[in-house]
Protein backbone atom coordinates (compact mmCIF):
# COMPACT_ATOMS: atom_id res chain seq x y z
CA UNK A 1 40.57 -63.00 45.66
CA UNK A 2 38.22 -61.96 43.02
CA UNK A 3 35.16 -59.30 43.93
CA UNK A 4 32.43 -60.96 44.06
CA UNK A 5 34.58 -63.35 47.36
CA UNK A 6 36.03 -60.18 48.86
CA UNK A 7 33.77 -58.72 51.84
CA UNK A 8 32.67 -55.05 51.67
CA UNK A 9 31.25 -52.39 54.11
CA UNK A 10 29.99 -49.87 51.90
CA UNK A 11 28.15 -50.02 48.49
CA UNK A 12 28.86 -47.49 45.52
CA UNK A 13 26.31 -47.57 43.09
CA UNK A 14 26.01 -45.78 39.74
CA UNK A 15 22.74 -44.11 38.85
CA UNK A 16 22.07 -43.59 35.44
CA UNK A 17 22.49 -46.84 33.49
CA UNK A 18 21.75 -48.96 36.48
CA UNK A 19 19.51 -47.78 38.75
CA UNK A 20 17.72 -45.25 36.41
CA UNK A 21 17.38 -45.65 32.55
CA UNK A 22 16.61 -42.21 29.94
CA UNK A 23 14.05 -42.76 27.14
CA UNK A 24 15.31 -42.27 23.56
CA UNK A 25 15.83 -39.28 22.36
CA UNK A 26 14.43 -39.79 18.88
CA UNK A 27 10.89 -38.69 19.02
CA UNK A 28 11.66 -35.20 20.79
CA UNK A 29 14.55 -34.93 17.74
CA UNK A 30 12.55 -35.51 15.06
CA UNK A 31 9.58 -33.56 16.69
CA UNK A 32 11.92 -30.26 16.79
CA UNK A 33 13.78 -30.57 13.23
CA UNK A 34 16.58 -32.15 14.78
CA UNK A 35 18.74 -35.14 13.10
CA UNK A 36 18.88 -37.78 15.50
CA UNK A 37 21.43 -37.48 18.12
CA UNK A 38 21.65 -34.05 17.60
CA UNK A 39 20.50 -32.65 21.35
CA UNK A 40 22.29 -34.79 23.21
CA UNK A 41 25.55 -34.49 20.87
CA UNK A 42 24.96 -31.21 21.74
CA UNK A 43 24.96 -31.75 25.29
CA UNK A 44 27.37 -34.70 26.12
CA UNK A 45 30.48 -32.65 23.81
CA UNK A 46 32.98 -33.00 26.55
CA UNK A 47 33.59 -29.49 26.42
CA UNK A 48 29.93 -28.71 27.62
CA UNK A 49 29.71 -31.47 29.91
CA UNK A 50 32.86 -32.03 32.07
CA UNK A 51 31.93 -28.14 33.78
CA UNK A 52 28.28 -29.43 34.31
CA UNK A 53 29.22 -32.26 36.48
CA UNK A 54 32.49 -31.04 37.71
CA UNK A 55 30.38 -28.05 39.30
CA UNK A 56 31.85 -25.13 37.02
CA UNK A 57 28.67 -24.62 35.71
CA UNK A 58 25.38 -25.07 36.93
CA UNK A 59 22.44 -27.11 35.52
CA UNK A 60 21.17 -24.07 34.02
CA UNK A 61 24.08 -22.93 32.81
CA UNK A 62 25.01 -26.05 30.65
CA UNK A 63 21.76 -26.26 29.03
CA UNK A 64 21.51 -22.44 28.14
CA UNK A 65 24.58 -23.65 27.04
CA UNK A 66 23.13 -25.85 24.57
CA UNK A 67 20.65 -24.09 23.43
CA UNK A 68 23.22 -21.68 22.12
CA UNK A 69 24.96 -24.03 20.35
CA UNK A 70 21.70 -25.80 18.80
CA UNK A 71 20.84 -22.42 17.71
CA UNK A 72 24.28 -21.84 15.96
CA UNK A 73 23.47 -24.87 14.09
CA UNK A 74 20.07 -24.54 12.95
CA UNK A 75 19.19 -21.04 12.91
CA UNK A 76 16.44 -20.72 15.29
CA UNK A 77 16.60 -20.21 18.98
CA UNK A 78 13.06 -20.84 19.49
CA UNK A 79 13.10 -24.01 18.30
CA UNK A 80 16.34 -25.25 19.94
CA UNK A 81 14.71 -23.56 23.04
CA UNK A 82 12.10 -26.20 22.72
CA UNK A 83 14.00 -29.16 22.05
CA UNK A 84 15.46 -28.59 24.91
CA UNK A 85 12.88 -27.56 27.37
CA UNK A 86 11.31 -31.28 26.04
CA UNK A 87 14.83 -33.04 26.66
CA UNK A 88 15.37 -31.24 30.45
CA UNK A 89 11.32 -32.71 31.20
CA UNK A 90 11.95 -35.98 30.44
CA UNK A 91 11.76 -38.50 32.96
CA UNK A 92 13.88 -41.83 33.50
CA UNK A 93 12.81 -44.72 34.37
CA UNK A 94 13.57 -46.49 37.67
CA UNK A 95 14.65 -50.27 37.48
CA UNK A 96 12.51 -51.43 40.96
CA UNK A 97 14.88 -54.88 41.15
CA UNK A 98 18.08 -52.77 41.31
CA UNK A 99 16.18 -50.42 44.00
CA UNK A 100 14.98 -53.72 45.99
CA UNK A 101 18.69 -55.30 45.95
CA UNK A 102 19.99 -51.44 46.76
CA UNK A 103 17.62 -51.36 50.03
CA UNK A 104 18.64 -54.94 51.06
CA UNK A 105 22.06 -54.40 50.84
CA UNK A 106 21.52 -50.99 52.55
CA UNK A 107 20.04 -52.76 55.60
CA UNK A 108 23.30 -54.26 56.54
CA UNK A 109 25.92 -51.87 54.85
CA UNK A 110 26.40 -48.66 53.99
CA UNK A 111 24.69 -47.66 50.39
CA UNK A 112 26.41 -44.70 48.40
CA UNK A 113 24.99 -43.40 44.75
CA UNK A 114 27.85 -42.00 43.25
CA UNK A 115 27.31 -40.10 40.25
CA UNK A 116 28.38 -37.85 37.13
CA UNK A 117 25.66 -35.94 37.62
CA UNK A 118 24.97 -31.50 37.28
CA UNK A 119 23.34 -29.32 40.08
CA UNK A 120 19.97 -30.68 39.68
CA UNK A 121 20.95 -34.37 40.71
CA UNK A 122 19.29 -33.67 44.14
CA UNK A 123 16.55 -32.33 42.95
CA UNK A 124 15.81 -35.08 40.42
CA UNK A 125 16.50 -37.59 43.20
CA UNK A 126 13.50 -35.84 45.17
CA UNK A 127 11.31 -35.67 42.42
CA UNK A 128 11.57 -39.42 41.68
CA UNK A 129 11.23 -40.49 44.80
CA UNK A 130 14.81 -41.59 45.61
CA UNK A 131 15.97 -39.23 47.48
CA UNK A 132 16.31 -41.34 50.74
CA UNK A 133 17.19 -44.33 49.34
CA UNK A 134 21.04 -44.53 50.38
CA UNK A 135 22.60 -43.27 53.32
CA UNK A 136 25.13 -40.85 51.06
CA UNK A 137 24.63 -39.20 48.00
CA UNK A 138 28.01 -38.08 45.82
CA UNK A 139 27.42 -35.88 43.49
CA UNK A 140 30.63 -35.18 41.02
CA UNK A 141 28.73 -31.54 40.71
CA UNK A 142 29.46 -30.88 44.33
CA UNK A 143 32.80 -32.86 44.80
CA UNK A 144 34.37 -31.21 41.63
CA UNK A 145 36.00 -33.78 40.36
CA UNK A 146 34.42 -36.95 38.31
CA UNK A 147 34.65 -40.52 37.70
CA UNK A 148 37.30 -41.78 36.38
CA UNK A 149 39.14 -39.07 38.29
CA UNK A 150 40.61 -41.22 41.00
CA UNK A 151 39.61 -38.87 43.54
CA UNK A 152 36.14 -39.13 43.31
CA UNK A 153 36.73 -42.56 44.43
CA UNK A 154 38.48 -41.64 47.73
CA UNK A 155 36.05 -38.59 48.42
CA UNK A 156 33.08 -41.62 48.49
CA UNK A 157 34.98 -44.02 50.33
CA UNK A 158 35.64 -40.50 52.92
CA UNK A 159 31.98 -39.57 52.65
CA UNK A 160 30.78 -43.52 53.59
CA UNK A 161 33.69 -43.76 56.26
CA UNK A 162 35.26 -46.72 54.92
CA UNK A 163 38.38 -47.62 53.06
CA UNK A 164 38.41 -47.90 49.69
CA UNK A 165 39.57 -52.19 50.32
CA UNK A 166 36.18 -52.25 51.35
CA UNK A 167 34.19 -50.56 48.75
CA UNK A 168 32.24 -52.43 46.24
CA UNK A 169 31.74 -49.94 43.31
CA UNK A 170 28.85 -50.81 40.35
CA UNK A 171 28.81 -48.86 37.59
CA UNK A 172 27.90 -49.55 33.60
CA UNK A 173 31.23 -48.00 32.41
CA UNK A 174 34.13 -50.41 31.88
CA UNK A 175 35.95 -46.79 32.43
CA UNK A 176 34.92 -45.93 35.85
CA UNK A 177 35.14 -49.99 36.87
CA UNK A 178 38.84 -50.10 36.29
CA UNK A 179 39.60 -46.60 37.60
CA UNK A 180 37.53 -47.88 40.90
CA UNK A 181 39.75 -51.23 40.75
CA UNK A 182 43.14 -49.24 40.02
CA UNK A 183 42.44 -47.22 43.61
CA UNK A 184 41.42 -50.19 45.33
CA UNK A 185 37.94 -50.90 45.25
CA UNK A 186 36.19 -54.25 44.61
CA UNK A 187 34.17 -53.26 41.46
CA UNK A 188 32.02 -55.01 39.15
CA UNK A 189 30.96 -53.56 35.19
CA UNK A 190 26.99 -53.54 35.31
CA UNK A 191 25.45 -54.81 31.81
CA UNK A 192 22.52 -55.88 33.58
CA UNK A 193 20.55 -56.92 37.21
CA UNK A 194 22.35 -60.58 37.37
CA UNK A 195 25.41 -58.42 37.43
CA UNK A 196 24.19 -56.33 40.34
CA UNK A 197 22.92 -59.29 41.86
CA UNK A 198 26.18 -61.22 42.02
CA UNK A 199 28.22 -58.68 43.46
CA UNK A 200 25.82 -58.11 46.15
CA UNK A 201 26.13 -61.81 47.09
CA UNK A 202 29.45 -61.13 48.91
CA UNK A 203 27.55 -58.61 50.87
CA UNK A 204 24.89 -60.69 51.43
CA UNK A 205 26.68 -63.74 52.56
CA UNK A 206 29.31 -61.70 54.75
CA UNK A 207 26.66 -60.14 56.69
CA UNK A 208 24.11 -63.49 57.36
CA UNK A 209 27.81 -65.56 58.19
CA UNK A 210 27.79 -63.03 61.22
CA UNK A 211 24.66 -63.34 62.06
């Protein structure tokens, strides 16, 4: 039975890269004496960013972080200061046709955003008005383990209250998909809204055949 036939109960959605997109980076780069990619090389090194959104640092933490190590490289904490400070007050932007399919499905299913995410997730959430837009948020940060751990997948499917045969997981990395497939889930690799679209069908259809 492929996903997109199977029935589901629950919802796990990705965030960033589906639901939310970041602005380039460029601009705030170049506007700091920064080569491009520099900040967020800086950042996303897997040695800075597996504590941040396994919760063994906080959101603070991992960008003091790297500011420190910006600094090391160019000399000047001021300036690597500021980079930052521009990088951690950017805002993403929200894709409304993935929130209007998200609140349908939600109306007859349990919705889940399940992300890699730091501390500040929540507060984010709040601040672009999200917050209450699924029934569950999973936060890697808080769970302590993230995707593709398997167990992330089984704390969601615990923290919806269904089993993981009757997840359907979303996400835009082929990664997390197939871990999400290998522990059971229906899942389906996000490249854009038809995508989300389609595998919401099943829930769709499931729910109006019972009426």
């Amino acid at each position: 039975m492929s996903d997109r036939s199977r029935k589901y109960d629950a919802v796990l959605c990705d965030l960033d890269g589906v639901l939310r997109h970041w602005p380039a980076m460029d601009e705030v780069e170049r506007d700091h004496g920064f080569a491009a990619g520099a900040v967020l090389g800086a950042a996303f090194a897997p040695h800075r960013l597996q504590p941040a959104i396994t919760g063994a640092v906080t959101d603070d933490q991992w960008r003091a972080a790297v500011v420190a190590d910006l600094t090391a490289s160019c000399g000047s904490a001021d300036r690597a200061g500021a980079a930052v400070a521009a990088w951690s007050a950017m805002q993403p932007r929200v894709d409304q046709e993935v929130v209007d399919l998200l609140t349908r499905a939600r109306r007859t299913t349990t919705l889940a955003l399940l992300s890699n995410a730091t501390t500040r997730l929540e507060q984010d959430l709040d601040r672009q008005g999200l917050a209450a837009l699924a029934d569950v948020v999973v936060n890697t940060a808080r769970a302590g383990v993230a995707k593709p751990d398997p167990r992330i997948y089984r704390i969601a499917a615990e923290r919806v209250g269904v089993a993981v045969e009757r997840c359907l997981f979303v996400d835009d990395s082929l990664d997390n998909v197939l871990a999400a497939r290998e522990v059971g889930m229906g899942a389906v690799h996000f490249r854009g809204v038809e995508d989300l679209r389609g595998a919401l069908s099943a829930v769709f259809e499931s729910r109006a055949a019972r009426g």
